[in-house]
PDB file of N, CA and C in Angstrom:
ATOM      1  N   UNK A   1       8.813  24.935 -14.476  1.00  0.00           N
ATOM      2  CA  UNK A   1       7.779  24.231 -13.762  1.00  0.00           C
ATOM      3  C   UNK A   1       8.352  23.781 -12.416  1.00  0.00           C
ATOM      4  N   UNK A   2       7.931  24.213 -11.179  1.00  0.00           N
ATOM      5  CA  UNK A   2       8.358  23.676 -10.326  1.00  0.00           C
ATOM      6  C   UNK A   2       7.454  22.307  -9.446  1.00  0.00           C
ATOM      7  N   UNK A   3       7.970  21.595  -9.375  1.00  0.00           N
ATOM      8  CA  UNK A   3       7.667  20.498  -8.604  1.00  0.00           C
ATOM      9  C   UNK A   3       6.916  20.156  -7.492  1.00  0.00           C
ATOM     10  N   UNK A   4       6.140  19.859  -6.996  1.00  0.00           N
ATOM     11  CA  UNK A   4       5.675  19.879  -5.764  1.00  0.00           C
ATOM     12  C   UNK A   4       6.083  18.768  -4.726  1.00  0.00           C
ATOM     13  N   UNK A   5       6.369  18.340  -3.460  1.00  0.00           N
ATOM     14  CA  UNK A   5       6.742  17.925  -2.802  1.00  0.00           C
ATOM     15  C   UNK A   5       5.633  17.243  -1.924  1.00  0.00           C
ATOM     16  N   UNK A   6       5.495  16.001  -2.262  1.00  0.00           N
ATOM     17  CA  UNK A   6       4.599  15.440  -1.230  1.00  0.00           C
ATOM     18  C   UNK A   6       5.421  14.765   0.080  1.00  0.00           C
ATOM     19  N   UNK A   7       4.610  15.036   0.993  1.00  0.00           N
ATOM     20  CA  UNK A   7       5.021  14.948   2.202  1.00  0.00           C
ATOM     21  C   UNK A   7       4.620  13.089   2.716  1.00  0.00           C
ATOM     22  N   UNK A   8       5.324  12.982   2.749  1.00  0.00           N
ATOM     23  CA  UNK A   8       5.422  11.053   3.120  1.00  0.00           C
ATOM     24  C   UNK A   8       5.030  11.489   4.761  1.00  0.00           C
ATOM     25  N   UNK A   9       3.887  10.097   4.478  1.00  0.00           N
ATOM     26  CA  UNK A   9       2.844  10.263   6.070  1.00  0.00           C
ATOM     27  C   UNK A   9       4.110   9.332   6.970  1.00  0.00           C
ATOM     28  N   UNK A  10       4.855   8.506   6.649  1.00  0.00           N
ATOM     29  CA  UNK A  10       5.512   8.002   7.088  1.00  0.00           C
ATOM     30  C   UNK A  10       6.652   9.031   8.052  1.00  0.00           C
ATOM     31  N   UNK A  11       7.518   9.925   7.676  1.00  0.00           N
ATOM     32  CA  UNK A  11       8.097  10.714   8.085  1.00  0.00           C
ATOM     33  C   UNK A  11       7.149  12.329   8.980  1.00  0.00           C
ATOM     34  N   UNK A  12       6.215  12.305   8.856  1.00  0.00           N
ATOM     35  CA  UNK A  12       5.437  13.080   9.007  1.00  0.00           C
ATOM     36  C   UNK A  12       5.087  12.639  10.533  1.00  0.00           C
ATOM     37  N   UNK A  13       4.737  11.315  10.441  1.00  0.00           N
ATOM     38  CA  UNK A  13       4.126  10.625  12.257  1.00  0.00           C
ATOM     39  C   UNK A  13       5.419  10.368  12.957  1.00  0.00           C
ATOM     40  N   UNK A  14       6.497  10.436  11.981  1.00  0.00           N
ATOM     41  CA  UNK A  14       8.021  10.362  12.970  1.00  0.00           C
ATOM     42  C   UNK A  14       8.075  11.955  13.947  1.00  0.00           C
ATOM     43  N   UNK A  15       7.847  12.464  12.663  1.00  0.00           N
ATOM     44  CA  UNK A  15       7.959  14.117  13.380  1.00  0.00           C
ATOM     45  C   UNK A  15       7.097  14.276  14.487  1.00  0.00           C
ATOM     46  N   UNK A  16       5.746  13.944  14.043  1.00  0.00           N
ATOM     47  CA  UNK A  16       5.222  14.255  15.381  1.00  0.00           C
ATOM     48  C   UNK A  16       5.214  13.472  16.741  1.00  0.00           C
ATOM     49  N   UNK A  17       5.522  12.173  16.461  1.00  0.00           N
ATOM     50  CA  UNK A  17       5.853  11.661  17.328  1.00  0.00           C
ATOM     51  C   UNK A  17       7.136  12.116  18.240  1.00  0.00           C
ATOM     52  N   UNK A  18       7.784  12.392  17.661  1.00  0.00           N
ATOM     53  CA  UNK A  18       9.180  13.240  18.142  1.00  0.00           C
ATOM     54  C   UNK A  18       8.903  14.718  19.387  1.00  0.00           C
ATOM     55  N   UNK A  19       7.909  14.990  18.807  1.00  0.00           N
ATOM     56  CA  UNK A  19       7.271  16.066  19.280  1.00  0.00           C
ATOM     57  C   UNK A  19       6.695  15.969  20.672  1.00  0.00           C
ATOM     58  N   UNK A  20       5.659  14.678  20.741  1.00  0.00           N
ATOM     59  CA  UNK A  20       4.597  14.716  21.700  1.00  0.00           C
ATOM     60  C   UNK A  20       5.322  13.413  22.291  1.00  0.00           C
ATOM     61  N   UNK A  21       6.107  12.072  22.056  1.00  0.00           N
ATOM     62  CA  UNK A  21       6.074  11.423  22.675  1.00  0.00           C
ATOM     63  C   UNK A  21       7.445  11.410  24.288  1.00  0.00           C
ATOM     64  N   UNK A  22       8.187  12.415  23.954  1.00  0.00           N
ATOM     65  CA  UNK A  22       8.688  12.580  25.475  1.00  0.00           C
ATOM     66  C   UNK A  22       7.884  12.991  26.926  1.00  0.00           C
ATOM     67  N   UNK A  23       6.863  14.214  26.414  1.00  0.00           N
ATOM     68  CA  UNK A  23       5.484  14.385  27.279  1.00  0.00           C
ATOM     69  C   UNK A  23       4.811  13.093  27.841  1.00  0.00           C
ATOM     70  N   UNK A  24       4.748  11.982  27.013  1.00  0.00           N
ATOM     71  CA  UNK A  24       3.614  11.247  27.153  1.00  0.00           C
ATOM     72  C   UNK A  24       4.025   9.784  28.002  1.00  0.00           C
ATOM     73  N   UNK A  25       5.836   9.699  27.380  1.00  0.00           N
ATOM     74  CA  UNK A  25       6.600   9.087  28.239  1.00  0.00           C
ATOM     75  C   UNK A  25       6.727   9.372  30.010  1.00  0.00           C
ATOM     76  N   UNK A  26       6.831  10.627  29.782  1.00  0.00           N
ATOM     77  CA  UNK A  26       6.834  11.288  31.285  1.00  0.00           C
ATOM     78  C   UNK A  26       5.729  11.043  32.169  1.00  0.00           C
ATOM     79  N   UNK A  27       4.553  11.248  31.251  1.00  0.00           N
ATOM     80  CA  UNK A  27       3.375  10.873  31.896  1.00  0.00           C
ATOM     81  C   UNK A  27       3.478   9.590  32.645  1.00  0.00           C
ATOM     82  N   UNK A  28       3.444   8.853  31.621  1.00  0.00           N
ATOM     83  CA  UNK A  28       3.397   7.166  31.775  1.00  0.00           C
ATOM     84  C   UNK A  28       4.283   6.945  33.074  1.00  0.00           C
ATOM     85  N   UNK A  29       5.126   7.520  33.058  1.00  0.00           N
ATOM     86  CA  UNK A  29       6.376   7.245  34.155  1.00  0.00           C
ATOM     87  C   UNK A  29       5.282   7.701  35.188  1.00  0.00           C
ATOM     88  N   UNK A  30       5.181   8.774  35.459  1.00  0.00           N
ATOM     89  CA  UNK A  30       4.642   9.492  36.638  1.00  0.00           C
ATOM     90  C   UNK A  30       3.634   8.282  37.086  1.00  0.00           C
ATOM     91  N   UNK A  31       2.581   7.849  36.067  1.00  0.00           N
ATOM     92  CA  UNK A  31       1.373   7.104  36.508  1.00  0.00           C
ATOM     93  C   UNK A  31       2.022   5.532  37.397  1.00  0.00           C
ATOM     94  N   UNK A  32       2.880   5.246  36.492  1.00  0.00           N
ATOM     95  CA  UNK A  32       3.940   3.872  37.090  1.00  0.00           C
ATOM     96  C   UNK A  32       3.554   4.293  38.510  1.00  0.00           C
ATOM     97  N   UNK A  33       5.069   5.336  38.838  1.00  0.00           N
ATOM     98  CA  UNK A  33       5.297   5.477  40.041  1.00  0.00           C
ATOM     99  C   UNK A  33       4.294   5.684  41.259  1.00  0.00           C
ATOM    100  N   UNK A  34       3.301   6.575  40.760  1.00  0.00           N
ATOM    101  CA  UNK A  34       1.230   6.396  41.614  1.00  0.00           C
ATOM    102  C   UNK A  34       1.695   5.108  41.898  1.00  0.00           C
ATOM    103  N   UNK A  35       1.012   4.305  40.768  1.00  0.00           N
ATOM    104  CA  UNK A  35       0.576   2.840  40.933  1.00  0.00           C
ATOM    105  C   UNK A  35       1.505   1.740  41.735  1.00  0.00           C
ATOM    106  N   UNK A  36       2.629   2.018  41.768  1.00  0.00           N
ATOM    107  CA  UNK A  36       3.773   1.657  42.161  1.00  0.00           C
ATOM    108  C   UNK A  36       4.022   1.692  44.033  1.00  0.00           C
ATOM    109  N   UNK A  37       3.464   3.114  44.099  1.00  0.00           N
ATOM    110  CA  UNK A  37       3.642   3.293  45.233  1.00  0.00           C
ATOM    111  C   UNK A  37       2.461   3.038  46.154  1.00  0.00           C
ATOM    112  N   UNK A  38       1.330   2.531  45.706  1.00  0.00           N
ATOM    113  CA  UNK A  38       0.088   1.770  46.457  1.00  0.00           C
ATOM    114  C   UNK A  38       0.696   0.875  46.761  1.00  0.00           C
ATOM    115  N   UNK A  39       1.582   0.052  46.022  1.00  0.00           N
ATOM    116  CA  UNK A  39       2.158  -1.598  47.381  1.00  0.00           C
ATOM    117  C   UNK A  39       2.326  -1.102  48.702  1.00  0.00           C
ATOM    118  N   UNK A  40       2.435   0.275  49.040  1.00  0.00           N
ATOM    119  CA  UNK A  40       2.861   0.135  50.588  1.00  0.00           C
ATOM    120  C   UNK A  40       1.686  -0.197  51.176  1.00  0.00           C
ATOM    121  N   UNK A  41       0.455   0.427  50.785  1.00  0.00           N
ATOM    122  CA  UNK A  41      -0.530   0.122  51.462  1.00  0.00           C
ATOM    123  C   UNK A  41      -1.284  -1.600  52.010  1.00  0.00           C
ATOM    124  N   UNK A  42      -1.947  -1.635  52.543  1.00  0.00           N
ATOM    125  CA  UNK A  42      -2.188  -3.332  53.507  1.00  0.00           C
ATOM    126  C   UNK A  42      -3.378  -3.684  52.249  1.00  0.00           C
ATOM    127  N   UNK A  43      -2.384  -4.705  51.567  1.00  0.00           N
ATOM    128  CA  UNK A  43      -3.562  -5.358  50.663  1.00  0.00           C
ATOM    129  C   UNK A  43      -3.562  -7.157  50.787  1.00  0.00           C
ATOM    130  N   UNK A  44      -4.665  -7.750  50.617  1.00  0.00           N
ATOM    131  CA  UNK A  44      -4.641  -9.282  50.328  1.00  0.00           C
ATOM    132  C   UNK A  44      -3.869  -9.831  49.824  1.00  0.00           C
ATOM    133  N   UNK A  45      -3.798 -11.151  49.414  1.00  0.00           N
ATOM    134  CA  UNK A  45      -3.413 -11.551  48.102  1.00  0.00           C
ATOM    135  C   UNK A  45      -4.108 -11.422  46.857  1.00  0.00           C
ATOM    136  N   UNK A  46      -5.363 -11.369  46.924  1.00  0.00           N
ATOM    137  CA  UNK A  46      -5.708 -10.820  45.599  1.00  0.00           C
ATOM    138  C   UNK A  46      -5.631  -9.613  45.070  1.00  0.00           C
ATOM    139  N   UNK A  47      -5.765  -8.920  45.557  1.00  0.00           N
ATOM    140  CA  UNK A  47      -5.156  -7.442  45.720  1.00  0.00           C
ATOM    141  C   UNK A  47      -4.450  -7.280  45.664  1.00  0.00           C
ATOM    142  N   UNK A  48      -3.337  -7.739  45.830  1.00  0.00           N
ATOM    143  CA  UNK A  48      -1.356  -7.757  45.670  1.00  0.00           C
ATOM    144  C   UNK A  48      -1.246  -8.264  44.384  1.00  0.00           C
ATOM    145  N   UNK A  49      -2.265  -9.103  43.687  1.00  0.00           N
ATOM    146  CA  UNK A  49      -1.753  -9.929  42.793  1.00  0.00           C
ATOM    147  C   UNK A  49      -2.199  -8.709  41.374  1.00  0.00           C
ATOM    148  N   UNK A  50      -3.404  -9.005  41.599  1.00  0.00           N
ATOM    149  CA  UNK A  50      -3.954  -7.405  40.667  1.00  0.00           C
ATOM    150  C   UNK A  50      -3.345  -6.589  40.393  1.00  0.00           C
ATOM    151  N   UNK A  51      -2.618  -5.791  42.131  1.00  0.00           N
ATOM    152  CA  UNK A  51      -1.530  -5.028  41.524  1.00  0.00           C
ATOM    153  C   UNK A  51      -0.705  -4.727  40.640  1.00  0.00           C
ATOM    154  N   UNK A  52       0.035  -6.019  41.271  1.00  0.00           N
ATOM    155  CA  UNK A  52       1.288  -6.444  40.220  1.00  0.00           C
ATOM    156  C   UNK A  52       1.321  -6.696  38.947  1.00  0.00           C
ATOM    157  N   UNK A  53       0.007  -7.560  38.621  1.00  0.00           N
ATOM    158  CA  UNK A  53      -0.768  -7.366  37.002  1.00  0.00           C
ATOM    159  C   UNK A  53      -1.042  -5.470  36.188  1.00  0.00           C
ATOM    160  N   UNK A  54      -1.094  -4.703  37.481  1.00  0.00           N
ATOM    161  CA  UNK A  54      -1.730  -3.038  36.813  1.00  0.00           C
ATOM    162  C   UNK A  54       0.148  -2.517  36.833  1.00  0.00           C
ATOM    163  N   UNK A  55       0.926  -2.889  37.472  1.00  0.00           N
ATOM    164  CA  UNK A  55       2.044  -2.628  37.457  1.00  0.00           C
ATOM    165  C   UNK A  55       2.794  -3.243  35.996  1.00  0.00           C
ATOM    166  N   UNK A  56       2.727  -4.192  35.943  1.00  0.00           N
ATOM    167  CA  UNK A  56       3.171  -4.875  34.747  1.00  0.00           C
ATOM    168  C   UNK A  56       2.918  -4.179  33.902  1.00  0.00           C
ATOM    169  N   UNK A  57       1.322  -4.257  33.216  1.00  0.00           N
ATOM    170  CA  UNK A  57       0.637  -3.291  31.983  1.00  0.00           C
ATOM    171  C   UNK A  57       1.081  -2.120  32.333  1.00  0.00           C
ATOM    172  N   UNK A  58       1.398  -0.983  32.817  1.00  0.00           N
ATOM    173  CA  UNK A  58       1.987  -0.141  33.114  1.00  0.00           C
ATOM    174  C   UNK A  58       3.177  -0.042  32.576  1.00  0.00           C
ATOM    175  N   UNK A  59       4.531  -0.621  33.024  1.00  0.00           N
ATOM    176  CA  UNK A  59       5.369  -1.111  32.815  1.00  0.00           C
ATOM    177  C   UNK A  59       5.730  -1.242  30.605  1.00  0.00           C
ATOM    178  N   UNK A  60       5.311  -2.247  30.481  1.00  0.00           N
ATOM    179  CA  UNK A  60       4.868  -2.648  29.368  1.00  0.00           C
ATOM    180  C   UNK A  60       4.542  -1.591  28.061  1.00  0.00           C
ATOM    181  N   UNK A  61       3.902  -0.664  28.874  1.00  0.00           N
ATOM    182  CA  UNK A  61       2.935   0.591  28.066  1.00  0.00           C
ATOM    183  C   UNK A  61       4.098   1.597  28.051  1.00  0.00           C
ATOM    184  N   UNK A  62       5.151   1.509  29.352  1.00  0.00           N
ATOM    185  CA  UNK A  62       6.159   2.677  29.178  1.00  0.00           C
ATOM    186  C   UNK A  62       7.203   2.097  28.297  1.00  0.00           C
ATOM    187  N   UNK A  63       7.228   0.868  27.704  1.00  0.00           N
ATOM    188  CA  UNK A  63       8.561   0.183  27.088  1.00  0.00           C
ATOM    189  C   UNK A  63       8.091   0.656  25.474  1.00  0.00           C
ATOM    190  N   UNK A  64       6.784   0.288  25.207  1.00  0.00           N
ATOM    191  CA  UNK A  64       6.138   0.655  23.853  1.00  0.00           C
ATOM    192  C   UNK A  64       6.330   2.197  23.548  1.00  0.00           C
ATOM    193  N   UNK A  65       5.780   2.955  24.432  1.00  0.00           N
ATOM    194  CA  UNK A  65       6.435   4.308  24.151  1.00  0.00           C
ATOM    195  C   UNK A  65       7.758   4.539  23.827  1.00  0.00           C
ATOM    196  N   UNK A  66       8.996   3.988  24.872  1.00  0.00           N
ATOM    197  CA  UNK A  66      10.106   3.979  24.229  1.00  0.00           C
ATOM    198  C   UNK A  66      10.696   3.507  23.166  1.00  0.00           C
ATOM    199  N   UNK A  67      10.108   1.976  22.462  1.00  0.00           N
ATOM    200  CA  UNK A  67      10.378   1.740  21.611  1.00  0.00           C
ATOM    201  C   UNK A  67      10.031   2.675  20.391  1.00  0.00           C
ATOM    202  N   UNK A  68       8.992   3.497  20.266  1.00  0.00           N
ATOM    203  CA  UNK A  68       8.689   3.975  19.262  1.00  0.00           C
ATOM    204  C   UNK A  68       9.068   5.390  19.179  1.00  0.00           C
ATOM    205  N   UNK A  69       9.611   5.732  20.492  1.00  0.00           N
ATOM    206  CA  UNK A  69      10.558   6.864  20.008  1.00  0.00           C
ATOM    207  C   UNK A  69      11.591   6.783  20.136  1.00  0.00           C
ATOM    208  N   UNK A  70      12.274   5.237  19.994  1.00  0.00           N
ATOM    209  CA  UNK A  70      13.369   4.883  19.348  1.00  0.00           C
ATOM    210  C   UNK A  70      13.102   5.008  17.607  1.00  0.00           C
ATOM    211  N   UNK A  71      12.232   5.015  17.335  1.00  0.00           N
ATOM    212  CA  UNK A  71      11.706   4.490  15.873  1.00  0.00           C
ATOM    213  C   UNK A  71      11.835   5.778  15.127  1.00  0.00           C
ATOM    214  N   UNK A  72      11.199   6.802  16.061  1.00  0.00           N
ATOM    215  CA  UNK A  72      10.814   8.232  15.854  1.00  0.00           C
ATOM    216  C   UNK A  72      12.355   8.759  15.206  1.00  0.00           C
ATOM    217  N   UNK A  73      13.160   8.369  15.782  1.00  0.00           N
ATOM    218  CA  UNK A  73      14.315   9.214  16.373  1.00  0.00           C
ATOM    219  C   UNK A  73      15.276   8.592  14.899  1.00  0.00           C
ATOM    220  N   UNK A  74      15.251   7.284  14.352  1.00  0.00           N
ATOM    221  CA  UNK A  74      16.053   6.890  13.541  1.00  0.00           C
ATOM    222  C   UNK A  74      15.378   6.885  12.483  1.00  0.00           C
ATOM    223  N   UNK A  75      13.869   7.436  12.364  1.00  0.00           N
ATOM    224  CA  UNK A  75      13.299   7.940  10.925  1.00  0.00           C
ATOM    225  C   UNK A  75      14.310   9.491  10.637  1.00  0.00           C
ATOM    226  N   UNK A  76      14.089  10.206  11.655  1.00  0.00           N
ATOM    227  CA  UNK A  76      14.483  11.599  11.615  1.00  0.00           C
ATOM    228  C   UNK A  76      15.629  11.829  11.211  1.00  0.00           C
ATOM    229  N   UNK A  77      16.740  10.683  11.882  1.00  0.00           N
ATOM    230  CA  UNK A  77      17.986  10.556  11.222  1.00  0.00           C
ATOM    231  C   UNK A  77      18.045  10.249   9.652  1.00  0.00           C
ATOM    232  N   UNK A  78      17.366   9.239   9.164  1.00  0.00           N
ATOM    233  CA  UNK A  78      17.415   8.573   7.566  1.00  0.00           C
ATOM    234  C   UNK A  78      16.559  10.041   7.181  1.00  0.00           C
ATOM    235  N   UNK A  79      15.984  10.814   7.381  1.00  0.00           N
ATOM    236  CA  UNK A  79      15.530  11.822   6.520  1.00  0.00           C
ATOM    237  C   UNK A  79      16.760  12.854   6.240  1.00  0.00           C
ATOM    238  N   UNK A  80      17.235  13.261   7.194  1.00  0.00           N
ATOM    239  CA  UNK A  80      18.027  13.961   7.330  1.00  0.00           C
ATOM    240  C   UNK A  80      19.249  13.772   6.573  1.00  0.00           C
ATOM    241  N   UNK A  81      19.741  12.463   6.188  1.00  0.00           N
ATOM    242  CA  UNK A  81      20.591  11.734   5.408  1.00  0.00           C
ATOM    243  C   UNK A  81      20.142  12.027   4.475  1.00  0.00           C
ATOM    244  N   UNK A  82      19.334  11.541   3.980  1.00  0.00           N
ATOM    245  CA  UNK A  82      18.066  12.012   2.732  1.00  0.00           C
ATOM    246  C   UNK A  82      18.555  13.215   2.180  1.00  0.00           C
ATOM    247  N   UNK A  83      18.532  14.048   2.901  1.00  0.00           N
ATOM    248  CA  UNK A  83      18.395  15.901   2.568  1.00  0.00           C
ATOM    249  C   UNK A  83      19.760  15.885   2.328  1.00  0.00           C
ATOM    250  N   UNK A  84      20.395  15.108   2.658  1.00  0.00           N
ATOM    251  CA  UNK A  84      21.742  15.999   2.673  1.00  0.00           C
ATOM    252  C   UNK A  84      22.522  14.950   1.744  1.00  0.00           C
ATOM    253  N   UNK A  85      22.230  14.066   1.027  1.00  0.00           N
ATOM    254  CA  UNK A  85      22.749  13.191   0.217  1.00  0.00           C
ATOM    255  C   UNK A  85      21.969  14.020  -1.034  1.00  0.00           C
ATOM    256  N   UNK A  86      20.665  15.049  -0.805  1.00  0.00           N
ATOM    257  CA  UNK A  86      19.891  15.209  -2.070  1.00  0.00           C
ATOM    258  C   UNK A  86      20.431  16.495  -2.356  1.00  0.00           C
ATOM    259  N   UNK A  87      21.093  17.426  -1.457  1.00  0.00           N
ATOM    260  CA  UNK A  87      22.253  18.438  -1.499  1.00  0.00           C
ATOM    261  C   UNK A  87      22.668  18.806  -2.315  1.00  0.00           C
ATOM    262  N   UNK A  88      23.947  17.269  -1.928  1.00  0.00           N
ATOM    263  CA  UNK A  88      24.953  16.761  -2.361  1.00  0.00           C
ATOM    264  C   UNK A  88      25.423  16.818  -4.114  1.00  0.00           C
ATOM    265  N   UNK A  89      24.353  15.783  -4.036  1.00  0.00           N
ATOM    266  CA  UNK A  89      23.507  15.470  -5.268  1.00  0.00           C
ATOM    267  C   UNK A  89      23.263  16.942  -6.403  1.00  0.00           C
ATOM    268  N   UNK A  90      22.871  17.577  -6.047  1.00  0.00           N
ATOM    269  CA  UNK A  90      22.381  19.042  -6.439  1.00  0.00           C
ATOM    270  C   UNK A  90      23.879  19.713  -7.002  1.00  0.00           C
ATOM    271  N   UNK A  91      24.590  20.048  -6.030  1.00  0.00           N
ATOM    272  CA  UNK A  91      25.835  20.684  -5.751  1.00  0.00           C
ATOM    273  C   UNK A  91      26.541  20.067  -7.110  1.00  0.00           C
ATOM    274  N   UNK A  92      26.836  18.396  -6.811  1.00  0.00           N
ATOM    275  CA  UNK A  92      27.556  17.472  -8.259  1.00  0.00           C
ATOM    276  C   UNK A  92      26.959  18.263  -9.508  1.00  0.00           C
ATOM    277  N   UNK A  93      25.576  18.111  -9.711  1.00  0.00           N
ATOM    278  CA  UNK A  93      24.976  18.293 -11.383  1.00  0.00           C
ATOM    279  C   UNK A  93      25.516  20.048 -10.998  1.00  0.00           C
ATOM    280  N   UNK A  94      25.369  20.861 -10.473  1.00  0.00           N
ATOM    281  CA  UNK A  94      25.675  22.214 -10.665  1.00  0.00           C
ATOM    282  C   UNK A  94      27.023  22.486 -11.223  1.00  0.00           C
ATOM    283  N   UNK A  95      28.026  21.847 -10.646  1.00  0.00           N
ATOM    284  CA  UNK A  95      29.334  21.558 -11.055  1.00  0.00           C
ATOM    285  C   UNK A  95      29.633  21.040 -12.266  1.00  0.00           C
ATOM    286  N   UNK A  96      28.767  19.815 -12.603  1.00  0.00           N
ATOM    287  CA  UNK A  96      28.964  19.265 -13.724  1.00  0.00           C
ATOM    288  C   UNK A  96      28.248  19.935 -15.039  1.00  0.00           C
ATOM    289  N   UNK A  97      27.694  20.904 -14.818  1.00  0.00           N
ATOM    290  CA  UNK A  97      26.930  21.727 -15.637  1.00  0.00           C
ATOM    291  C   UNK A  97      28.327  23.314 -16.082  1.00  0.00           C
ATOM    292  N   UNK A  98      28.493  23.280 -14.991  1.00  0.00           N
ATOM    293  CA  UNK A  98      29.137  24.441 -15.253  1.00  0.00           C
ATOM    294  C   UNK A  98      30.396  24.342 -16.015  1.00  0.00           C
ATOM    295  N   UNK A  99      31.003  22.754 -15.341  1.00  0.00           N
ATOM    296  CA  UNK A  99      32.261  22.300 -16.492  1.00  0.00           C
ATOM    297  C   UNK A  99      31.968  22.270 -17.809  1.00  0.00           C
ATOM    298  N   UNK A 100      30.454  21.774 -18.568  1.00  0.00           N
ATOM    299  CA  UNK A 100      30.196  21.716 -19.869  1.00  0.00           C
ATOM    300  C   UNK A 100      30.459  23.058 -20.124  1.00  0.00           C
ATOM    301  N   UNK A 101      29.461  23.717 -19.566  1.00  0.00           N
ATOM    302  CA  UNK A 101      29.383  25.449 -20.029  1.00  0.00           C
ATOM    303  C   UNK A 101      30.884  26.045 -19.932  1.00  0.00           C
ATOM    304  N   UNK A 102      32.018  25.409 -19.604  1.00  0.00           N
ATOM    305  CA  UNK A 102      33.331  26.177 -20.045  1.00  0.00           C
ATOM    306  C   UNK A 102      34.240  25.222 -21.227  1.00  0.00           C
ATOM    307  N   UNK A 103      33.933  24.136 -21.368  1.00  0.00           N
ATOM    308  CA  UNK A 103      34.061  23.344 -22.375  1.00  0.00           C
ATOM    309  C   UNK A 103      33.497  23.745 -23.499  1.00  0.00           C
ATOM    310  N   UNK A 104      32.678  24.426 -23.545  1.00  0.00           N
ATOM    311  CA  UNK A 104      31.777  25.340 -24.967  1.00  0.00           C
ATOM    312  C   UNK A 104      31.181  23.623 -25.811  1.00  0.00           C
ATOM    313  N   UNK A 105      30.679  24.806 -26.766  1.00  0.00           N
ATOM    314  CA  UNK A 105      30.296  23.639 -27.848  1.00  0.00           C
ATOM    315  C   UNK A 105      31.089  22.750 -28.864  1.00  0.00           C
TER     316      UNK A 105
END
């Protein structure tokens, strides 16, 4: 009987996040730097102030992305540990199987 393997949604949104969120980082950056680079232009003070408020949230929005593909990045690692501790694991009972089977009955 073989087993089936359910796929943990948890490791699953790491992956894809892994996938799509350097693209989206880049983006974010790019939009910063737009928004960033309107201060040269001749604005008020309310208008300067706004800015600096669309700069901030900006800002802010590119730190959240990074944090979470910090997150991305150290799920991928603990899976990977995972696999290879479950190996491991495998390899031991194969060994320890095979010592009985020359030990006889």
């Amino acid at each position: 009987m073989e087993s089936q393997k359910t796929v943990d949604p948890i490791s699953a949104l790491q992956t894809r996040l892994l996938g799509e969120l350097p693209d989206d980082i880049a983006m974010a950056r790019d939009a910063y730097h737009r928004l960033a680079a309107e201060a040269a232009g001749i604005m008020d003070a309310k208008e300067f102030s706004a800015h600096q408020a669309a700069c901030k949230a900006a800002l802010g929005h590119l730190e959240s992305l990074i944090k979470l593909l910090r997150w991305a990045c150290e799920g991928a690692g603990e899976a990977e540990q995972d696999a290879n501790r479950s190996e491991a694991s495998s390899v031991e009972e194969l060994i320890s199987e095979a010592r009985r089977s020359l030990v006889g009955p």
